[in-house]
N, C-alpha and C. Protein backbone atom coordinates (compact mmCIF):
# COMPACT_ATOMS: atom_id res chain seq x y z
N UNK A 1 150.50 123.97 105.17
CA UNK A 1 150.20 122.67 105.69
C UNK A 1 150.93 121.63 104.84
N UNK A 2 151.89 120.82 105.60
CA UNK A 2 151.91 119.67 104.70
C UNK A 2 151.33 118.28 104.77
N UNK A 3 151.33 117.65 103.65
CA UNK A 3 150.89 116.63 103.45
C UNK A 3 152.16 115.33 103.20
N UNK A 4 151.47 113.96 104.27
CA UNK A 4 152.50 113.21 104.05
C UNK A 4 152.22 112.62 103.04
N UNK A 5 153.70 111.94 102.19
CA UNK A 5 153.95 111.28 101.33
C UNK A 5 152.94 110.07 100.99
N UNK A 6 152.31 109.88 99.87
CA UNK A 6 151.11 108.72 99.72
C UNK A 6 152.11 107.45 100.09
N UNK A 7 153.65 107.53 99.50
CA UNK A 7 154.10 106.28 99.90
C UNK A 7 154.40 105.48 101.69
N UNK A 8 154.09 106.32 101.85
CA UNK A 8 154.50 106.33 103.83
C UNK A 8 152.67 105.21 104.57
N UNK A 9 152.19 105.47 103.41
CA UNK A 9 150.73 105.31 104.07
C UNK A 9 150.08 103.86 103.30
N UNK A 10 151.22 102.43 104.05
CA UNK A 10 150.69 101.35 103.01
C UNK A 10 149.81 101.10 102.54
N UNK A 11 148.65 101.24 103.32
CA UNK A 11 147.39 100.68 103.35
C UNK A 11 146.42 102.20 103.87
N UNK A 12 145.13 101.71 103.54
CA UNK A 12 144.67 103.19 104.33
C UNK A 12 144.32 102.75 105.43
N UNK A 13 143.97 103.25 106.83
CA UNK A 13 143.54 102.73 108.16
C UNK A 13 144.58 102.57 108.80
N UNK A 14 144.55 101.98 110.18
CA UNK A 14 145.66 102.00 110.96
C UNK A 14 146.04 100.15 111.20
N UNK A 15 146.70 99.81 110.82
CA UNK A 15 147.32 98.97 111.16
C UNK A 15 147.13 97.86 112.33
N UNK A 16 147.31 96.93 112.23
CA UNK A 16 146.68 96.45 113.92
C UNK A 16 148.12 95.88 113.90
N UNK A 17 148.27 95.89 115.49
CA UNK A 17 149.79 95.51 115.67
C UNK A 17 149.40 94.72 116.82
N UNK A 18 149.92 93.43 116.97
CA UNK A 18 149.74 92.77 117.72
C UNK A 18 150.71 91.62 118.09
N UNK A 19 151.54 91.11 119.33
CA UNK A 19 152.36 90.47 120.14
C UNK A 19 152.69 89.01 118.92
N UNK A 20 151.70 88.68 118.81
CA UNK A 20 152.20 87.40 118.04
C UNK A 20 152.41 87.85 116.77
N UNK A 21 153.73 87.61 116.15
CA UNK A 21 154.21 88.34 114.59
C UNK A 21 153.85 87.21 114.28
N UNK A 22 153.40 86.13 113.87
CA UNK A 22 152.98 85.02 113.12
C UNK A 22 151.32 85.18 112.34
N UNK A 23 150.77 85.89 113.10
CA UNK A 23 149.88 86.40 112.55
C UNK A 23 149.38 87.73 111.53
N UNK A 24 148.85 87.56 110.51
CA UNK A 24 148.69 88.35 109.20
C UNK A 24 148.68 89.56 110.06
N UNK A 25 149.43 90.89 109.16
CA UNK A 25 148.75 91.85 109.59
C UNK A 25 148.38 92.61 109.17
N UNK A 26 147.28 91.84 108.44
CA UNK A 26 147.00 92.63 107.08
C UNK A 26 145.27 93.09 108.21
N UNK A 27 144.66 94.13 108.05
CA UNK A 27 143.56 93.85 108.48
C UNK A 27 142.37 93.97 107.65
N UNK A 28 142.23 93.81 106.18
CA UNK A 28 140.76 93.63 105.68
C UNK A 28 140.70 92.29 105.92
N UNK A 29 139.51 91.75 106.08
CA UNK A 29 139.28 90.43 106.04
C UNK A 29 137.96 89.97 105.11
N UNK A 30 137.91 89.13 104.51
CA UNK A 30 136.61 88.95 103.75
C UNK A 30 135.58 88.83 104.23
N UNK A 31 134.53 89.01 103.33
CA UNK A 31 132.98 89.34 103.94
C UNK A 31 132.19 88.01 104.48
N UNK A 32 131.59 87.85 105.66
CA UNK A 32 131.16 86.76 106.08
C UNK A 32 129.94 86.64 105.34
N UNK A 33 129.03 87.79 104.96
CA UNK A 33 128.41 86.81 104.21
C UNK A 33 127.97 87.99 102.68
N UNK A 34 127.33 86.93 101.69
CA UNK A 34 127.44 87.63 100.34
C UNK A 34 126.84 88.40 99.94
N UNK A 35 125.92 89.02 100.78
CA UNK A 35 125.06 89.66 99.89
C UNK A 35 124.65 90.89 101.36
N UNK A 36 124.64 92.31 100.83
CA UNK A 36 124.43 93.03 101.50
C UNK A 36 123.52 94.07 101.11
N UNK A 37 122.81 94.45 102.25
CA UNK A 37 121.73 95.87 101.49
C UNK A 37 121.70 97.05 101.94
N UNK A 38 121.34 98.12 101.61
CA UNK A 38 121.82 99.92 102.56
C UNK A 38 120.15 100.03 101.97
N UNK A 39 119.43 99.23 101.59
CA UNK A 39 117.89 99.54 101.31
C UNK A 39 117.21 99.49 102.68
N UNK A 40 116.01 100.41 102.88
CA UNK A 40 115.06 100.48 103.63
C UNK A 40 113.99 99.48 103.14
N UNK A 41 113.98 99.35 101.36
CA UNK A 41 113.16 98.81 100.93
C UNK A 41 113.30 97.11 100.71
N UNK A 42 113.84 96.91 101.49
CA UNK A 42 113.89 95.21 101.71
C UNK A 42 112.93 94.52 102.35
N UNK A 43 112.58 95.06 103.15
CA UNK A 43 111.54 94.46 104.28
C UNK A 43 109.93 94.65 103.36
N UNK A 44 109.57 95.70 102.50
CA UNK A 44 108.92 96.07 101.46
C UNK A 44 108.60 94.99 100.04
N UNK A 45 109.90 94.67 100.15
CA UNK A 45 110.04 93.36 98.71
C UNK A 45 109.22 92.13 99.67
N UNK A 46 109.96 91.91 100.83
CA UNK A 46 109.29 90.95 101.99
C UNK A 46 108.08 90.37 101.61
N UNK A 47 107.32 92.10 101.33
CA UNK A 47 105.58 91.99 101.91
C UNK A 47 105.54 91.94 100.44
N UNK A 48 105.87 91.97 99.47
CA UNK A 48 105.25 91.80 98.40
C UNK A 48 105.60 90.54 97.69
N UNK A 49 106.20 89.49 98.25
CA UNK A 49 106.53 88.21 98.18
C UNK A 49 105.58 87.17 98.70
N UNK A 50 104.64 88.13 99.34
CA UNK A 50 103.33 87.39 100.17
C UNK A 50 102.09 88.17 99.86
N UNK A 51 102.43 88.81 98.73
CA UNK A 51 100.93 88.94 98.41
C UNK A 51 100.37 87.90 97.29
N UNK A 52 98.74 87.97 97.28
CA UNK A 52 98.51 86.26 96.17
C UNK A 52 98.89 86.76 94.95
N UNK A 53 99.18 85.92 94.26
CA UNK A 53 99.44 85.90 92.47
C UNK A 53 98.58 86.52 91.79
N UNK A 54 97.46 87.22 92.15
CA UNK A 54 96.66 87.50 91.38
C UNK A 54 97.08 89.36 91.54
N UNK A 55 97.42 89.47 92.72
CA UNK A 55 97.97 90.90 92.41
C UNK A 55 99.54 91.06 92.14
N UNK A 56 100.30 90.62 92.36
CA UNK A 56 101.18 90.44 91.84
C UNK A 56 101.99 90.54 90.02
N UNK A 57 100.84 89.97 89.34
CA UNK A 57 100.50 89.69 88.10
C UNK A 57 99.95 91.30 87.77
N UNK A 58 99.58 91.85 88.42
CA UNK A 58 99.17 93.47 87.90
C UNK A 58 99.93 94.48 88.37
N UNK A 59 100.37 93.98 89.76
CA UNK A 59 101.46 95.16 90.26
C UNK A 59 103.00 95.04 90.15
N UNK A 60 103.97 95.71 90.39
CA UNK A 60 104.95 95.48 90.06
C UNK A 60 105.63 95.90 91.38
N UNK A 61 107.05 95.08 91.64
CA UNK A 61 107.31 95.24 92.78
C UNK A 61 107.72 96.86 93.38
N UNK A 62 108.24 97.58 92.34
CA UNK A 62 108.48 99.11 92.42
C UNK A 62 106.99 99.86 93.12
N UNK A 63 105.63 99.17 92.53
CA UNK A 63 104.80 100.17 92.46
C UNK A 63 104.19 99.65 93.65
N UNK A 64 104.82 98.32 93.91
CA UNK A 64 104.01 97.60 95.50
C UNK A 64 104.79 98.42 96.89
N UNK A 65 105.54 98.72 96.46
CA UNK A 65 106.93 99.65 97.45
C UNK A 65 106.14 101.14 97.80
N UNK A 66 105.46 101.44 96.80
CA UNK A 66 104.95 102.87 96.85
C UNK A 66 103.27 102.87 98.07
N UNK A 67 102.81 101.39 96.93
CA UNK A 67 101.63 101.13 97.90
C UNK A 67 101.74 100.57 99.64
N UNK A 68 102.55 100.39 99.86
CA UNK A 68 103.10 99.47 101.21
C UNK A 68 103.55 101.21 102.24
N UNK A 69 104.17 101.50 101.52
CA UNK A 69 104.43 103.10 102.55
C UNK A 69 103.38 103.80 102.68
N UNK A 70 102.40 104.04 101.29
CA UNK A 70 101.05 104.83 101.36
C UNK A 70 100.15 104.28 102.68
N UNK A 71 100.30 102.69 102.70
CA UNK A 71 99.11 101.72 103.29
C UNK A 71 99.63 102.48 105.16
N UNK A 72 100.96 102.19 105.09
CA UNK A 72 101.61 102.70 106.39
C UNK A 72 101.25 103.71 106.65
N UNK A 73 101.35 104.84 105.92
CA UNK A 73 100.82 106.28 106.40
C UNK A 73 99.52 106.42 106.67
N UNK A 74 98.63 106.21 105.69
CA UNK A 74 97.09 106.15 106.03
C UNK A 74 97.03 105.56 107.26
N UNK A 75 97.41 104.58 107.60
CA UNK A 75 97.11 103.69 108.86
C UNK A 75 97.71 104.50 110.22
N UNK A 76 99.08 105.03 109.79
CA UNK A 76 99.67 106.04 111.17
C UNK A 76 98.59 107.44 111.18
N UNK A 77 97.66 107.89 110.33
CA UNK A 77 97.39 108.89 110.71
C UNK A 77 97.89 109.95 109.65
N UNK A 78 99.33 109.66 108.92
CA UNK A 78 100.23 111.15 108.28
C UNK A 78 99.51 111.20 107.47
N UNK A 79 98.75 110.36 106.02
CA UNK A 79 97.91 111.05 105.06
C UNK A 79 96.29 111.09 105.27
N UNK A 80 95.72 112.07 104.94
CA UNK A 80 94.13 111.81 104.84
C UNK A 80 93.51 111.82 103.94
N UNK A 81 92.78 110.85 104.03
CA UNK A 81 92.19 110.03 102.65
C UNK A 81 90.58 109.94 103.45
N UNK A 82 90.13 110.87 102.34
CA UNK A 82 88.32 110.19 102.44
C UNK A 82 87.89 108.53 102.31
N UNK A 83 87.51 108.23 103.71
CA UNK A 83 86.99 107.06 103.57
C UNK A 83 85.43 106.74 102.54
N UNK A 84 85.59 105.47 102.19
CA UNK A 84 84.61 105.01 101.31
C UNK A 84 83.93 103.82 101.78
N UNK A 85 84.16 103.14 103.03
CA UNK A 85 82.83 102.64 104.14
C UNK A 85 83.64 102.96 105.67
N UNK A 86 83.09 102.93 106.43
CA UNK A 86 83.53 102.62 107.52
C UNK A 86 82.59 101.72 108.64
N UNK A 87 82.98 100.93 109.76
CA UNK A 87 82.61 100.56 110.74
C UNK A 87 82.84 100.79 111.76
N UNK A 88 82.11 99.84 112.67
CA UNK A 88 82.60 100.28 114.25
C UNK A 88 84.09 100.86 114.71
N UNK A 89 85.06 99.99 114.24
CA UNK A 89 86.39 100.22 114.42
C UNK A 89 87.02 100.08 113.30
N UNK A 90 86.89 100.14 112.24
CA UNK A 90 87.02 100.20 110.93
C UNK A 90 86.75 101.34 110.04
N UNK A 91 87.85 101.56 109.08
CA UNK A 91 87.37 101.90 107.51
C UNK A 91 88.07 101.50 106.46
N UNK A 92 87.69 101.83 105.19
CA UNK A 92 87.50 101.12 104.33
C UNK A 92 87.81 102.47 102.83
N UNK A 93 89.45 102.55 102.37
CA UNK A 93 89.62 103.16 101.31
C UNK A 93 89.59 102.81 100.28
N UNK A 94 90.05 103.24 98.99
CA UNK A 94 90.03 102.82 97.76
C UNK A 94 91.61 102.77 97.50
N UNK A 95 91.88 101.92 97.30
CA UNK A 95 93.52 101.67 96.65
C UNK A 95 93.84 102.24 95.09
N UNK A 96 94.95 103.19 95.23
CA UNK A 96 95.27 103.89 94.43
C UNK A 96 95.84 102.71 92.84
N UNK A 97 96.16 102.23 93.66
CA UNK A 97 96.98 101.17 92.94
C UNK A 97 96.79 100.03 91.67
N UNK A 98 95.47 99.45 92.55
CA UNK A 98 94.95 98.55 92.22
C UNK A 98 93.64 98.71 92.25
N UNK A 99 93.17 98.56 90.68
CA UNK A 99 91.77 98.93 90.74
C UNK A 99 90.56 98.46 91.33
N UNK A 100 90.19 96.85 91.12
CA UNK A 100 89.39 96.40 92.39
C UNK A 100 89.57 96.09 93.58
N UNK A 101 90.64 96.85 94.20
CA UNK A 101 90.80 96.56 95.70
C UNK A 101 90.98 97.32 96.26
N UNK A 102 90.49 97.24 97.79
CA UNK A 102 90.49 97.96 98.66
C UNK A 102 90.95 98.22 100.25
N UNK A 103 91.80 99.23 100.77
CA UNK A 103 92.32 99.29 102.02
C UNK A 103 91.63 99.07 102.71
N UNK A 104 91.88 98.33 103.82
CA UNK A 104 91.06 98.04 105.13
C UNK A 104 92.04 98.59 106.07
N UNK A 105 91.78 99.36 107.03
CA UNK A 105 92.24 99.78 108.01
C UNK A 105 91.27 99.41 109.77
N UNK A 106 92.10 98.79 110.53
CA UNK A 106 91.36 98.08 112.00
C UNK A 106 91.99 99.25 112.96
N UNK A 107 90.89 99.70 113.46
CA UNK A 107 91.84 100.70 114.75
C UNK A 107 91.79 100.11 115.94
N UNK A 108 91.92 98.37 115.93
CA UNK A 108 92.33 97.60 116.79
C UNK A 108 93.09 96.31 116.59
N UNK A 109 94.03 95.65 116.65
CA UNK A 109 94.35 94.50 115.83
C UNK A 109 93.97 93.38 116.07
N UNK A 110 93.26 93.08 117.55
CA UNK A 110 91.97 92.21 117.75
C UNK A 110 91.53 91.53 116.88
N UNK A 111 91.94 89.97 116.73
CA UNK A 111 91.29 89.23 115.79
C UNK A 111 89.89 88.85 116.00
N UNK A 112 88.87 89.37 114.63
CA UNK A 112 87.93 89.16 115.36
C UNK A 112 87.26 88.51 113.42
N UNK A 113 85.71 87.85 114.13
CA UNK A 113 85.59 86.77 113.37
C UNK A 113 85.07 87.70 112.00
N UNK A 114 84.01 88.01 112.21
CA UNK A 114 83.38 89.27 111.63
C UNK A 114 83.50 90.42 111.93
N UNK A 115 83.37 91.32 110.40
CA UNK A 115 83.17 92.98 110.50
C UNK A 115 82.34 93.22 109.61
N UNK A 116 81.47 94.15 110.29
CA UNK A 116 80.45 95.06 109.53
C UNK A 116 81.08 96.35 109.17
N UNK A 117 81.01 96.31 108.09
CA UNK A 117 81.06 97.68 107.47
C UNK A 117 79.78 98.29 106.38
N UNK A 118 79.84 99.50 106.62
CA UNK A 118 79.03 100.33 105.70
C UNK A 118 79.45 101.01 104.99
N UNK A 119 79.21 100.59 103.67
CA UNK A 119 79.79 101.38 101.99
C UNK A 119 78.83 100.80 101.46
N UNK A 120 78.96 101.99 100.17
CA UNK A 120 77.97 101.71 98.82
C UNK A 120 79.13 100.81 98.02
N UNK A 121 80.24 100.56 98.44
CA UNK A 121 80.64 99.53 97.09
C UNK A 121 80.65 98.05 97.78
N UNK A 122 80.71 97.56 96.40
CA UNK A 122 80.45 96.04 97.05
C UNK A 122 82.25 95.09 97.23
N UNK A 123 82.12 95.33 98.75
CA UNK A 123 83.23 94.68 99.48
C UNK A 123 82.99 93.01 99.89
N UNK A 124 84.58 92.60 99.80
CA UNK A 124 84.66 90.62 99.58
C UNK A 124 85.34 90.60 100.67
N UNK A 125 86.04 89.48 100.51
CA UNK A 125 86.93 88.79 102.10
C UNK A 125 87.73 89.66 102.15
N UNK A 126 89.03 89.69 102.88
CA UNK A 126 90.02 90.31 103.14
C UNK A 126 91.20 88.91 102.15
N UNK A 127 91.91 89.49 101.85
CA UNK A 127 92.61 88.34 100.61
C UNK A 127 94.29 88.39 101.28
N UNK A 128 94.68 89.63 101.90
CA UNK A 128 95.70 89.71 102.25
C UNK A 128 95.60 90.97 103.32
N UNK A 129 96.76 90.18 104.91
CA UNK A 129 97.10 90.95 105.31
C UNK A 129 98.58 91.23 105.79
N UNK A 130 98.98 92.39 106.56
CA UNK A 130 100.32 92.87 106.54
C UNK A 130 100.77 91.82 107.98
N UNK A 131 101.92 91.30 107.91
CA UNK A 131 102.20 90.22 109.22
C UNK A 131 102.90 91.56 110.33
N UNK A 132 103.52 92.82 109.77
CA UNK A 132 104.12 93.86 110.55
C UNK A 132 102.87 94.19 111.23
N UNK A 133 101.64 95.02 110.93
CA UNK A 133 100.63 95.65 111.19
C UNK A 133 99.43 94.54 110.63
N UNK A 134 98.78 94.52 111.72
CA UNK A 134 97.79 93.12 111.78
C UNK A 134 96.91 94.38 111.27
N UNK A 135 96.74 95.35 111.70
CA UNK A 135 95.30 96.09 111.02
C UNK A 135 95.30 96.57 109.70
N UNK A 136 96.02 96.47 108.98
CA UNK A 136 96.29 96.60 107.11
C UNK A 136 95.82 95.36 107.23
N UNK A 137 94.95 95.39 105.81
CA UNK A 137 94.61 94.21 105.29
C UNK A 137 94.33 95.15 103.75
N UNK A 138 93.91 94.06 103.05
CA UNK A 138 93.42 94.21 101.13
C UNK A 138 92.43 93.87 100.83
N UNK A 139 91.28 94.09 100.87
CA UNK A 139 89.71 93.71 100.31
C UNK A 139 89.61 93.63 99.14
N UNK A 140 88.80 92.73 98.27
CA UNK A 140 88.92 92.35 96.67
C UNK A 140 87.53 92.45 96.57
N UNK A 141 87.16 93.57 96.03
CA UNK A 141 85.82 93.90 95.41
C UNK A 141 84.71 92.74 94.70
N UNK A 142 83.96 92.38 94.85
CA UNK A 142 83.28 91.37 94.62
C UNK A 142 82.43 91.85 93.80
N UNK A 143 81.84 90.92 92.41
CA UNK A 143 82.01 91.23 91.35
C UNK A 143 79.83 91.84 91.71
């Protein structure tokens, strides 16, 4: 097999050839804009840019990345996790993450005013929820 000469091959790619010679024919062109990502985990930094300062200050954005996929799975169904209250259309885990807080999971996204739930721990407002999945939310253990 041979191989052609590296000098034969100006540029790598093919060339664009086109009617008007007045125009470059060079074809890289610069990047329209500056900043680019091949991360999945962008949309992840997103949600952790909107959680309050008070978790923030304990979690770190690496370990909020871990909790945000966990929160996703529990909620699709892929992991199973013993619940620690549940309600009508509700339950209610323990966050691996973060020590006084807790997953809320809605198996409807129905905004609704009140929820009853039943657990032995003592559960507070909902402090944060996911704007992707209205039924993730974060419960802050009340003291």
């Amino acid at each position: 097999m041979k191989i052609p000469p590296i000098g034969g091959l100006s540029t790598f790619g093919v060339a664009r050839h086109s009617k008007n010679k007045k125009e470059d024919t060079n074809f890289i062109k610069p990047l329209k804009n500056d900043t680019i990502s091949f991360s999945s985990n962008v949309r992840y930094i997103k949600k952790y840019v909107t959680l309050p300062d008070e978790i923030k200050k304990i979690l770190s954005p690496e370990d909020a990345i871990d909790m945000f996929k966990d929160m996703e799975w529990v909620a699709g169904g892929v992991i199973k996790r013993g619940e620690i209250g549940k309600g009508e259309h509700s339950k209610v885990y323990k966050n691996p993450w973060l020590e006084d807080y807790y997953l809320l999971i809605l198996e409807n996204d129905e905004d609704c005013d009140t929820i009853t739930i039943y657990s032995g721990e003592n559960l507070g407002d909902s402090i944060w929820r996911d704007e992707d999945n209205k039924s993730i939310q974060i419960l802050k253990q009340t003291p």
